[in-house]
Protein backbone atom coordinates (compact mmCIF):
# COMPACT_ATOMS: atom_id res chain seq x y z
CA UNK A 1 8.78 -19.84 33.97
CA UNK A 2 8.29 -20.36 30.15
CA UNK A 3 5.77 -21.46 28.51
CA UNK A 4 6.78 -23.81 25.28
CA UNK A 5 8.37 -21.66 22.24
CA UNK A 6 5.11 -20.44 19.98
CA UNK A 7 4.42 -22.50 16.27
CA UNK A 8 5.76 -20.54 13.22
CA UNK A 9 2.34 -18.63 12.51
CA UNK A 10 1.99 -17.70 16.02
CA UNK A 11 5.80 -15.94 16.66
CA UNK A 12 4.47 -12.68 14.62
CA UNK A 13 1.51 -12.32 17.03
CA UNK A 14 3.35 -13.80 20.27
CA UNK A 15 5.99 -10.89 19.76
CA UNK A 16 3.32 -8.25 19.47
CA UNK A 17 1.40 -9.60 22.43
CA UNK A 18 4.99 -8.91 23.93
CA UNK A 19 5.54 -5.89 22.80
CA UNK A 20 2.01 -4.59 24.57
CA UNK A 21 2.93 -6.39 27.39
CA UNK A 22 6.01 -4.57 27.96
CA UNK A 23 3.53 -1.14 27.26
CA UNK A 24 1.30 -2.06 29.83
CA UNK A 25 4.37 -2.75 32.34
CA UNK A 26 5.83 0.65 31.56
CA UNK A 27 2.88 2.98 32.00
CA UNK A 28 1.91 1.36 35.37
CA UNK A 29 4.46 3.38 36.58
CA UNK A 30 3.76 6.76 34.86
CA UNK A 31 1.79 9.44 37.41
CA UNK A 32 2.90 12.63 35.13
CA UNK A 33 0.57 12.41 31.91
CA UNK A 34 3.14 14.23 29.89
CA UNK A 35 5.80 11.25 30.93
CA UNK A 36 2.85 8.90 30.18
CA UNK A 37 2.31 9.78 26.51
CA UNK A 38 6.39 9.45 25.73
CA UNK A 39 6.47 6.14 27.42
CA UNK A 40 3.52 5.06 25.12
CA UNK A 41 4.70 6.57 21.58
CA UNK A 42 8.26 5.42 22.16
CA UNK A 43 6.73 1.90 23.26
CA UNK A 44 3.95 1.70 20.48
CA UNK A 45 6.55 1.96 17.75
CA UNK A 46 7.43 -1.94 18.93
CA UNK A 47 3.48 -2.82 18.09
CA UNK A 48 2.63 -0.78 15.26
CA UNK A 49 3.63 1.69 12.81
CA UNK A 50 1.87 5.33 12.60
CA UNK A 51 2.42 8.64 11.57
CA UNK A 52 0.96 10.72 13.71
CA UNK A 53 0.18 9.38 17.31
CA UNK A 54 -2.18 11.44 19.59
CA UNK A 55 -3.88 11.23 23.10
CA UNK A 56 -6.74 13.22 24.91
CA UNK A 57 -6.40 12.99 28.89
CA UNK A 58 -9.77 14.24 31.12
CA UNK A 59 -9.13 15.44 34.23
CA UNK A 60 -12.68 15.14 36.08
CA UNK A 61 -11.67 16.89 39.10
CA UNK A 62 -10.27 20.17 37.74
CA UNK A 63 -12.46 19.93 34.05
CA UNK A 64 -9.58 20.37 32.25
CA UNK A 65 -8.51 18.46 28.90
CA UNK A 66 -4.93 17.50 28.22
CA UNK A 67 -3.59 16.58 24.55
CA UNK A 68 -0.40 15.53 23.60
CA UNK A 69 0.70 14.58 19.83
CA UNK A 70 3.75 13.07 18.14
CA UNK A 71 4.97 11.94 15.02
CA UNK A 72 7.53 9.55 13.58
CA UNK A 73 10.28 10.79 11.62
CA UNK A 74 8.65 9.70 8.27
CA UNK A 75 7.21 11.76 6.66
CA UNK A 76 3.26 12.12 6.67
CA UNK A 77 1.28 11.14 3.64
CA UNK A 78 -1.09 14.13 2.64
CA UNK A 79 -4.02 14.40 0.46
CA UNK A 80 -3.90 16.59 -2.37
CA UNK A 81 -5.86 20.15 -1.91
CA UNK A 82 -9.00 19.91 -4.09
């Protein structure tokens, strides 16, 4: 079932609603946090474009912190040392 095709202004947001759609779909499945943060950096890259891409899991139970990181392969803007 379809709904009818979106106006011309609303394709550019109707493909990123999409886009986090199919995000949302993917990482339903995901039970390994590692596997969790590759499904949502490759994914992302379909929304929105970053550098640098990070994410900070809490683990209640055990009080233990997870962090995972990755980047694009552009390069990363940096400021200039003062």
């Amino acid at each position: 079932m379809h709904g009818p095709p979106p106006l011309p202004s609303e394709a550019p947001h109707a493909a990123q609603y999409e886009a986090l759609l199919r995000v949302i779909h993917r990482l339903t499945g995901q039970r390994n946090p590692t596997a969790l943060f590759q499904v949502l950096a490759r994914e992302l890259r379909h929304v929105i474009t970053y550098d640098v891409i990070g994410l900070a899991l809490y683990d209640a139970a055990v009080r233990q912190r997870y962090y995972h990181t990755a980047a694009t392969a552009a390069p990363i803007a940096r400021a200039a040392s003062m």
